[in-house]
N, C-alpha and C. Protein backbone atom coordinates (compact mmCIF):
# COMPACT_ATOMS: atom_id res chain seq x y z
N UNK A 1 18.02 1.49 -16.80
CA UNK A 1 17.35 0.57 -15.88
C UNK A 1 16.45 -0.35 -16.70
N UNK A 2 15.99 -1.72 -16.32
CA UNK A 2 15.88 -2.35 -17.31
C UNK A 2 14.23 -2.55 -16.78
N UNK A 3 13.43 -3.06 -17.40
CA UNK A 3 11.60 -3.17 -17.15
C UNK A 3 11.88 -4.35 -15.70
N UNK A 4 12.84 -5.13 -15.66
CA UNK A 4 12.40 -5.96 -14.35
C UNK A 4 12.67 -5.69 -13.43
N UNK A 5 13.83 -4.76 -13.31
CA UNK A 5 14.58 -3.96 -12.00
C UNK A 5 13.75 -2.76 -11.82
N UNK A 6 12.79 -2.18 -12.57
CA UNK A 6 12.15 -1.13 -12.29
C UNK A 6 10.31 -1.80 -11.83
N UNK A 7 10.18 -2.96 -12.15
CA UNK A 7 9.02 -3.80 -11.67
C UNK A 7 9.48 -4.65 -10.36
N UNK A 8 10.24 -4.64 -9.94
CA UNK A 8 10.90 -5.02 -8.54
C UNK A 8 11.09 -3.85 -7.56
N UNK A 9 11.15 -2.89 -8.11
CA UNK A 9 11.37 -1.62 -7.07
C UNK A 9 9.95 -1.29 -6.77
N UNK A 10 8.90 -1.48 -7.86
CA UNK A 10 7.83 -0.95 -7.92
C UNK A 10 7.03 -1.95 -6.74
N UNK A 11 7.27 -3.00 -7.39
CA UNK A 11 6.60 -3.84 -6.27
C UNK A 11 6.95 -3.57 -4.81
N UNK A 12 8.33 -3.22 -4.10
CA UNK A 12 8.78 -3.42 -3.08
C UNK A 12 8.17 -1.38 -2.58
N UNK A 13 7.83 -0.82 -3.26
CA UNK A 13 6.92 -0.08 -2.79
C UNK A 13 5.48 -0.19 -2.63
N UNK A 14 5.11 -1.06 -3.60
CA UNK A 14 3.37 -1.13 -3.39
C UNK A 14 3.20 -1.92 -2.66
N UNK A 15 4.27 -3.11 -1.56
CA UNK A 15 4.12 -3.39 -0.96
C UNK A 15 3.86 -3.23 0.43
N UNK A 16 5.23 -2.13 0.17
CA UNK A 16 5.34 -1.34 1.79
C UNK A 16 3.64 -0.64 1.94
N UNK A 17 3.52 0.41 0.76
CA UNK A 17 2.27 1.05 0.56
C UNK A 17 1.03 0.33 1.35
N UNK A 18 0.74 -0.69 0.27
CA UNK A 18 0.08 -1.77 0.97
C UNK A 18 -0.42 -2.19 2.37
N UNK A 19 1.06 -2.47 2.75
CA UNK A 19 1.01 -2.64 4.43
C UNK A 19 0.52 -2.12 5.25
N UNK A 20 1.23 -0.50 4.89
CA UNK A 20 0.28 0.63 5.57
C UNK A 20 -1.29 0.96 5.44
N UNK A 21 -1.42 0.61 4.04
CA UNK A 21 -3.35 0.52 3.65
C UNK A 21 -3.39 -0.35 4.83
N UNK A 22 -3.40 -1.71 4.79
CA UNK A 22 -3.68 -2.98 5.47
C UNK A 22 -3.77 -2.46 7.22
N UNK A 23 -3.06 -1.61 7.63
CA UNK A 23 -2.66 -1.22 9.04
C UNK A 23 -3.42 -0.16 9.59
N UNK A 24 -4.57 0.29 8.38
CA UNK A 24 -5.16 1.59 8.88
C UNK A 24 -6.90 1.21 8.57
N UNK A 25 -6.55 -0.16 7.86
CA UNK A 25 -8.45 0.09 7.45
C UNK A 25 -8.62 -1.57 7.69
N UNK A 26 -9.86 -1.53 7.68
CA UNK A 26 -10.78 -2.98 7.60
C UNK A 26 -11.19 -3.72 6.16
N UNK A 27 -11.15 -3.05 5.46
CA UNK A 27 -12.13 -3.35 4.03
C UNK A 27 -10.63 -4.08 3.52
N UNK A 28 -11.42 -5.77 3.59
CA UNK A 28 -10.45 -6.55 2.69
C UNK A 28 -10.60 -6.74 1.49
N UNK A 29 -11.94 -6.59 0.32
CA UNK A 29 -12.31 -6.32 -0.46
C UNK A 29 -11.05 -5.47 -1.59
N UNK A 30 -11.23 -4.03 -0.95
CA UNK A 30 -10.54 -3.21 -1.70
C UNK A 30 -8.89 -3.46 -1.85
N UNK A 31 -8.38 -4.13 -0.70
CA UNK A 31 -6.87 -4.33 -0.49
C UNK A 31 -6.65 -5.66 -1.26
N UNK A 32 -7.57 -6.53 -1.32
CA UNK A 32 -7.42 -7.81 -2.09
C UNK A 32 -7.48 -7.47 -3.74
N UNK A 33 -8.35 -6.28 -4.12
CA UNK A 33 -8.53 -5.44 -5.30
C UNK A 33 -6.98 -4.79 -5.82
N UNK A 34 -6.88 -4.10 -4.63
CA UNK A 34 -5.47 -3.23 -5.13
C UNK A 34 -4.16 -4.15 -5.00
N UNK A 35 -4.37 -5.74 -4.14
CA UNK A 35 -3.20 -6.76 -4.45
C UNK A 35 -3.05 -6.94 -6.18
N UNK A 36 -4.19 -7.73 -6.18
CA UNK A 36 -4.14 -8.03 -7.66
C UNK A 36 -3.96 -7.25 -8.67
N UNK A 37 -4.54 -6.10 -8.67
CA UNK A 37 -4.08 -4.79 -9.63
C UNK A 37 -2.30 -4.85 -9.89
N UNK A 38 -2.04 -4.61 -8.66
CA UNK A 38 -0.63 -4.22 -8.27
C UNK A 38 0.33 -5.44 -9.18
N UNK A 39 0.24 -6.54 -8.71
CA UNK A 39 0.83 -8.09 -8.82
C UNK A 39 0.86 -8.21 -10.37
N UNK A 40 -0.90 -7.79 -11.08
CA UNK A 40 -1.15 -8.00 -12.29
C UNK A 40 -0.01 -7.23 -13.42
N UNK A 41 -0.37 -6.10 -13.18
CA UNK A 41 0.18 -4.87 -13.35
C UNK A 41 1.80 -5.01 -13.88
N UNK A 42 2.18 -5.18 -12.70
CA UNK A 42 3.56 -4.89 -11.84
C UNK A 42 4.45 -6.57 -13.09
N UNK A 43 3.47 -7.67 -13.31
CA UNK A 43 4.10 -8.82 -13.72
C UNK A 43 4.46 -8.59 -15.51
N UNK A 44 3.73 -7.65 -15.98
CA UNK A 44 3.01 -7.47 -17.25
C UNK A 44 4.65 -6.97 -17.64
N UNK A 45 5.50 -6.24 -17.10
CA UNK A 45 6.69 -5.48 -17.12
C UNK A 45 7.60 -6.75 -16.82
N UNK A 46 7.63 -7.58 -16.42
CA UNK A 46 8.61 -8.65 -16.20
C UNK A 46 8.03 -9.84 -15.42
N UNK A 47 7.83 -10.43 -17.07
CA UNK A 47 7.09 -11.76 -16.83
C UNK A 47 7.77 -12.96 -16.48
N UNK A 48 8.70 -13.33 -16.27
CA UNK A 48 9.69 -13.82 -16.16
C UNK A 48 9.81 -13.99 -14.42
N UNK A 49 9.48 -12.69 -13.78
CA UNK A 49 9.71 -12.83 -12.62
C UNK A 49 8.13 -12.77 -11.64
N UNK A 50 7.36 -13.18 -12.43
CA UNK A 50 5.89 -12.88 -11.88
C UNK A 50 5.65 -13.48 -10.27
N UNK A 51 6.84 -14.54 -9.98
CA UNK A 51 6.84 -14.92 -8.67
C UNK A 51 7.10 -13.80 -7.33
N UNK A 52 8.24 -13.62 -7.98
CA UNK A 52 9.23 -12.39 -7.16
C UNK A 52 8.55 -11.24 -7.10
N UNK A 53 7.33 -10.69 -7.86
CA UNK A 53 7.01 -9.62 -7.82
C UNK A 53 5.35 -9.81 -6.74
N UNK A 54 5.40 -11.05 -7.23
CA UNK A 54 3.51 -11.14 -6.49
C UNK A 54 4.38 -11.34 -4.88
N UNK A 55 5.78 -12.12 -4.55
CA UNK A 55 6.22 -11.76 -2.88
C UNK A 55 6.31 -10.68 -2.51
N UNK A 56 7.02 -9.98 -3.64
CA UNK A 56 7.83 -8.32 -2.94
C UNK A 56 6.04 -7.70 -2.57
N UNK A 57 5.40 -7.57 -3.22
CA UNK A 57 4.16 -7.09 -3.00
C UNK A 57 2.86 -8.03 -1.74
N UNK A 58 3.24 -8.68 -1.89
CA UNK A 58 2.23 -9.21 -0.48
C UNK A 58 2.96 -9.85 0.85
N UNK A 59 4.32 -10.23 0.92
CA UNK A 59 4.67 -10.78 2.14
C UNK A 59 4.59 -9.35 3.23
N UNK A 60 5.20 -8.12 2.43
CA UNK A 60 4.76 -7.02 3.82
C UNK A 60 3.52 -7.17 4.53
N UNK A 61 2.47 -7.37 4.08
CA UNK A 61 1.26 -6.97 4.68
C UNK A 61 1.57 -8.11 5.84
N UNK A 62 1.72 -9.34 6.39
CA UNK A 62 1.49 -10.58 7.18
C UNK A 62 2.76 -9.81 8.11
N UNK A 63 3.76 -9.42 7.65
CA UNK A 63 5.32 -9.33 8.17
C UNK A 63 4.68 -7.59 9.31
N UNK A 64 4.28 -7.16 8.52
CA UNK A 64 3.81 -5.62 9.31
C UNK A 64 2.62 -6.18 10.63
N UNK A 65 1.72 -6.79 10.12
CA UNK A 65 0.48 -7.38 11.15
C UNK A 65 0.95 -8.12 12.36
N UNK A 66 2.43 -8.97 12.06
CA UNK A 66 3.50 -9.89 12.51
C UNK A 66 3.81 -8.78 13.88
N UNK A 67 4.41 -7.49 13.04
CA UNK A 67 5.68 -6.81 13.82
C UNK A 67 4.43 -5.85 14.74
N UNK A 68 3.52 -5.33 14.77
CA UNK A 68 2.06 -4.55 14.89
C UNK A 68 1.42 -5.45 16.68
N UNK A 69 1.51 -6.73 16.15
CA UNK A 69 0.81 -7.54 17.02
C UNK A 69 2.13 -7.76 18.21
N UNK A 70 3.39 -7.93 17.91
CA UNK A 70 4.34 -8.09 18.77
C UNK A 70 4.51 -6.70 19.88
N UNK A 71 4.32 -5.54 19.04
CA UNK A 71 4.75 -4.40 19.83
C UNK A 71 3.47 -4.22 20.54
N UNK A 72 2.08 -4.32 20.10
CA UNK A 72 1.18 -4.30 21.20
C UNK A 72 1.28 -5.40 22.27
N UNK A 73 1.75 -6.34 22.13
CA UNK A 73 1.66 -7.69 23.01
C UNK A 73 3.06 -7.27 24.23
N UNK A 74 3.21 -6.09 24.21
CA UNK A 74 4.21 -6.29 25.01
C UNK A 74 4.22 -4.98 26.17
């Protein structure tokens, strides 16, 4: 497995992860902390794709709040 396919998987878990932080607490501080960690981190392994990895890692959080707000609205 190669450092960018294993920094793409990684991301598309610390994302999901993420989401769920984002879905259970208030403190944007710490989640804006553990974005950048994650993104920083996660790019250092495949720099090349530093785009693709800062999405896989933050579009869940908006997409979960998205799907969260629909099922209560109904």
């Amino acid at each position: 497995m190669t450092k960018e396919r294993l920094a793409i998987g990684l991301a598309i878990v610390a994302g999901l992860l993420l989401a769920f932080y984002d879905s259970r607490t208030d403190d944007t501080g710490i989640e804006v902390g553990l974005i950048l960690i994650s993104v920083v981190g996660l790019s250092v392994l495949a720099p090349r794709r530093w785009w693709l990895i800062a999405a896989l890692v933050i579009v869940p959080i908006p997409v979960a709040e998205f799907i969260t707000r629909m099922a209560a609205a109904r």
